[in-house]
N, C-alpha and C. Protein backbone atom coordinates (compact mmCIF):
# COMPACT_ATOMS: atom_id res chain seq x y z
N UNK A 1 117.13 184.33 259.76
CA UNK A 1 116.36 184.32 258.54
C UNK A 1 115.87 182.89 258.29
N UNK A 2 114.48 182.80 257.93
CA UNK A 2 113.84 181.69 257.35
C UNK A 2 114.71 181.01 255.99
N UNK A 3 115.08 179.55 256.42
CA UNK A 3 115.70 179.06 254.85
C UNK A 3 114.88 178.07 254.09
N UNK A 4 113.91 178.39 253.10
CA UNK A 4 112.79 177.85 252.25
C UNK A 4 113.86 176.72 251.46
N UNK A 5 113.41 175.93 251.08
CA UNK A 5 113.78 175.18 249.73
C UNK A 5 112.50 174.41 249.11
N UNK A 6 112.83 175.29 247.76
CA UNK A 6 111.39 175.02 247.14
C UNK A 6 111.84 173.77 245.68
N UNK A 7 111.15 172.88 246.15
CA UNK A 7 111.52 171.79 244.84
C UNK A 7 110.18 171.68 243.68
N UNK A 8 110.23 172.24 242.31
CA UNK A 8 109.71 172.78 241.50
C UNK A 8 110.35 172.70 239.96
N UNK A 9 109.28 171.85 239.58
CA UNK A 9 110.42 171.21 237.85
C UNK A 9 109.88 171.99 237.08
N UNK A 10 109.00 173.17 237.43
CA UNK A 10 108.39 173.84 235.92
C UNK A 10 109.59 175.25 236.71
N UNK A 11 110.64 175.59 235.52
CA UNK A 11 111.72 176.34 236.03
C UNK A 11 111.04 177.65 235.92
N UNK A 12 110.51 178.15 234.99
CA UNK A 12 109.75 179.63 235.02
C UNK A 12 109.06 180.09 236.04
N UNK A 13 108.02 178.94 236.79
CA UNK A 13 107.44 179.32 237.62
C UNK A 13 108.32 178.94 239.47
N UNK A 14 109.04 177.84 239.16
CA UNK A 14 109.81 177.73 240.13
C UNK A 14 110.65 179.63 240.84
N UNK A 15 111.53 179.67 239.35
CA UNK A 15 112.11 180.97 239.51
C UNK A 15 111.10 181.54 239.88
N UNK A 16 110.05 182.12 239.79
CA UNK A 16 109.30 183.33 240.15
C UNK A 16 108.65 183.46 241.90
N UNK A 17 108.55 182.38 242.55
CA UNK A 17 108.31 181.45 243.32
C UNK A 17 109.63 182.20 244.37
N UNK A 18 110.98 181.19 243.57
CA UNK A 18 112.34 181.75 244.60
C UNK A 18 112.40 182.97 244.89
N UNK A 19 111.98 184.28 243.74
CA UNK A 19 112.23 185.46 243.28
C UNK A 19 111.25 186.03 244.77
N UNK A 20 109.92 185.80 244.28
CA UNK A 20 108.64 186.32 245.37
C UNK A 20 109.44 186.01 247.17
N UNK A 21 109.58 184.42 247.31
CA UNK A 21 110.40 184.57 248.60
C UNK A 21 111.66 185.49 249.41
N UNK A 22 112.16 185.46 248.05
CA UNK A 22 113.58 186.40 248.40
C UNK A 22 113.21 187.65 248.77
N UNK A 23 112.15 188.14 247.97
CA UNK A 23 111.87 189.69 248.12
C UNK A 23 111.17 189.81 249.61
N UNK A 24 110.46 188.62 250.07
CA UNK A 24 109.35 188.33 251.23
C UNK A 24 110.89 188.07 252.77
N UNK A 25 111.89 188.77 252.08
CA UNK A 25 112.72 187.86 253.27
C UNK A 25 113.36 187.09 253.70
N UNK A 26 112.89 185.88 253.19
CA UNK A 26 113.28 184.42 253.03
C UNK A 26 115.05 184.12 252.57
N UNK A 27 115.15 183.34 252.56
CA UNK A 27 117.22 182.60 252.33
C UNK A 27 115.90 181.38 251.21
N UNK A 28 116.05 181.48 250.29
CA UNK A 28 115.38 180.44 249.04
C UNK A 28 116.29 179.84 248.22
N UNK A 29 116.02 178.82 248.23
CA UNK A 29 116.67 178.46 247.20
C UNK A 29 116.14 176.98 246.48
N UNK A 30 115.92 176.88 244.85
CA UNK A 30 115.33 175.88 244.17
C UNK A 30 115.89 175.00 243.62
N UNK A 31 115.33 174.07 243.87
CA UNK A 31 115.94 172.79 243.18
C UNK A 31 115.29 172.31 241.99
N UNK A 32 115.32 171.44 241.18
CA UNK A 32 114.42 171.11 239.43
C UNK A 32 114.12 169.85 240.22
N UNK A 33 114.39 169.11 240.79
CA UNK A 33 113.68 167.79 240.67
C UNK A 33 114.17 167.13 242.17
N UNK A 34 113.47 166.53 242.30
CA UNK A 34 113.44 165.63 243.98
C UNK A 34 114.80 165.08 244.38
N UNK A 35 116.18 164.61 243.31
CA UNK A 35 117.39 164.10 243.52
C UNK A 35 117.96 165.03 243.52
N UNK A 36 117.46 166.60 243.06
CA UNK A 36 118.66 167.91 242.94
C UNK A 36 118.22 168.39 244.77
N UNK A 37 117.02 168.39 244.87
CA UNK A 37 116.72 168.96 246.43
C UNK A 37 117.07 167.70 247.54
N UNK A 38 116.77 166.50 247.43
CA UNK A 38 117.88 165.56 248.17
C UNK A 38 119.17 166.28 248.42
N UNK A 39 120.27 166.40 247.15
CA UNK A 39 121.26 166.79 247.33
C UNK A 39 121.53 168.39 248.17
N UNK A 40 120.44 169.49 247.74
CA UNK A 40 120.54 171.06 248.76
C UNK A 40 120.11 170.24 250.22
N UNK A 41 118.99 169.44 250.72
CA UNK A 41 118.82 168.80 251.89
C UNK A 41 120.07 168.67 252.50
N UNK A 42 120.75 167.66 251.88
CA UNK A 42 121.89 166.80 252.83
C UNK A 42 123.32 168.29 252.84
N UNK A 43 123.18 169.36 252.16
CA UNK A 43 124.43 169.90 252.06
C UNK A 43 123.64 171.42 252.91
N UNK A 44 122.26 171.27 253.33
CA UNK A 44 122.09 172.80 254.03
C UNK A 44 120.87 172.55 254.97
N UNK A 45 120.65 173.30 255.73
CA UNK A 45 119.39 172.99 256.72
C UNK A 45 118.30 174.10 256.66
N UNK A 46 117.49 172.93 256.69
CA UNK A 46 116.48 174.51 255.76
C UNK A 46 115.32 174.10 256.85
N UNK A 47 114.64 175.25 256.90
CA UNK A 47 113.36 175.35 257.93
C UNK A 47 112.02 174.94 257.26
N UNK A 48 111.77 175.30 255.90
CA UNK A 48 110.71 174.74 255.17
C UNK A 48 111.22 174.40 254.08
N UNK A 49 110.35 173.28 253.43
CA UNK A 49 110.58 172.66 252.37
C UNK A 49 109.08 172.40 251.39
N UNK A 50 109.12 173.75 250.04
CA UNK A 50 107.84 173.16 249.59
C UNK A 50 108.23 172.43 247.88
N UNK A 51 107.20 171.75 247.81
CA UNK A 51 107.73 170.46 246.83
C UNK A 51 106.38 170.91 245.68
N UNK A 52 106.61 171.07 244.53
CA UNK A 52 105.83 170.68 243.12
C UNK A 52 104.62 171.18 243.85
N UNK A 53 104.85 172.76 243.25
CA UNK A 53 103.61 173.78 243.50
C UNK A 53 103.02 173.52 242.31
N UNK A 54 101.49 173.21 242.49
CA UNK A 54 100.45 173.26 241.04
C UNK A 54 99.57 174.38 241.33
N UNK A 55 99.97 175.46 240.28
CA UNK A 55 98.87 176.36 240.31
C UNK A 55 97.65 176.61 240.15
């Protein structure tokens, strides 16, 4: 399985984002801000990494 980590400080749309991946398949998981996804980085290995989606 693909492991996304999506780093995203607007939490409503972040969640909806994790939610859409999960259903698409994906191992997701979100972080609020660039020092919280540092920290999922160094503790998991993830295949993609998308950062501060602007809609």
């Amino acid at each position: 399985m693909t492991s996304v980590l999506l780093i995203e400080s607007e939490i409503i749309f972040g969640s909806f984002l994790e939610d859409a991946l999960k259903k698409c398949g994906f191992d997701a998981d979100m972080a609020l801000n660039g020092t919280k996804g540092w920290e999922r980085l160094l503790s998991k290995k993830y295949d993609i990494v998308i950062m501060e989606v602007f809609p």
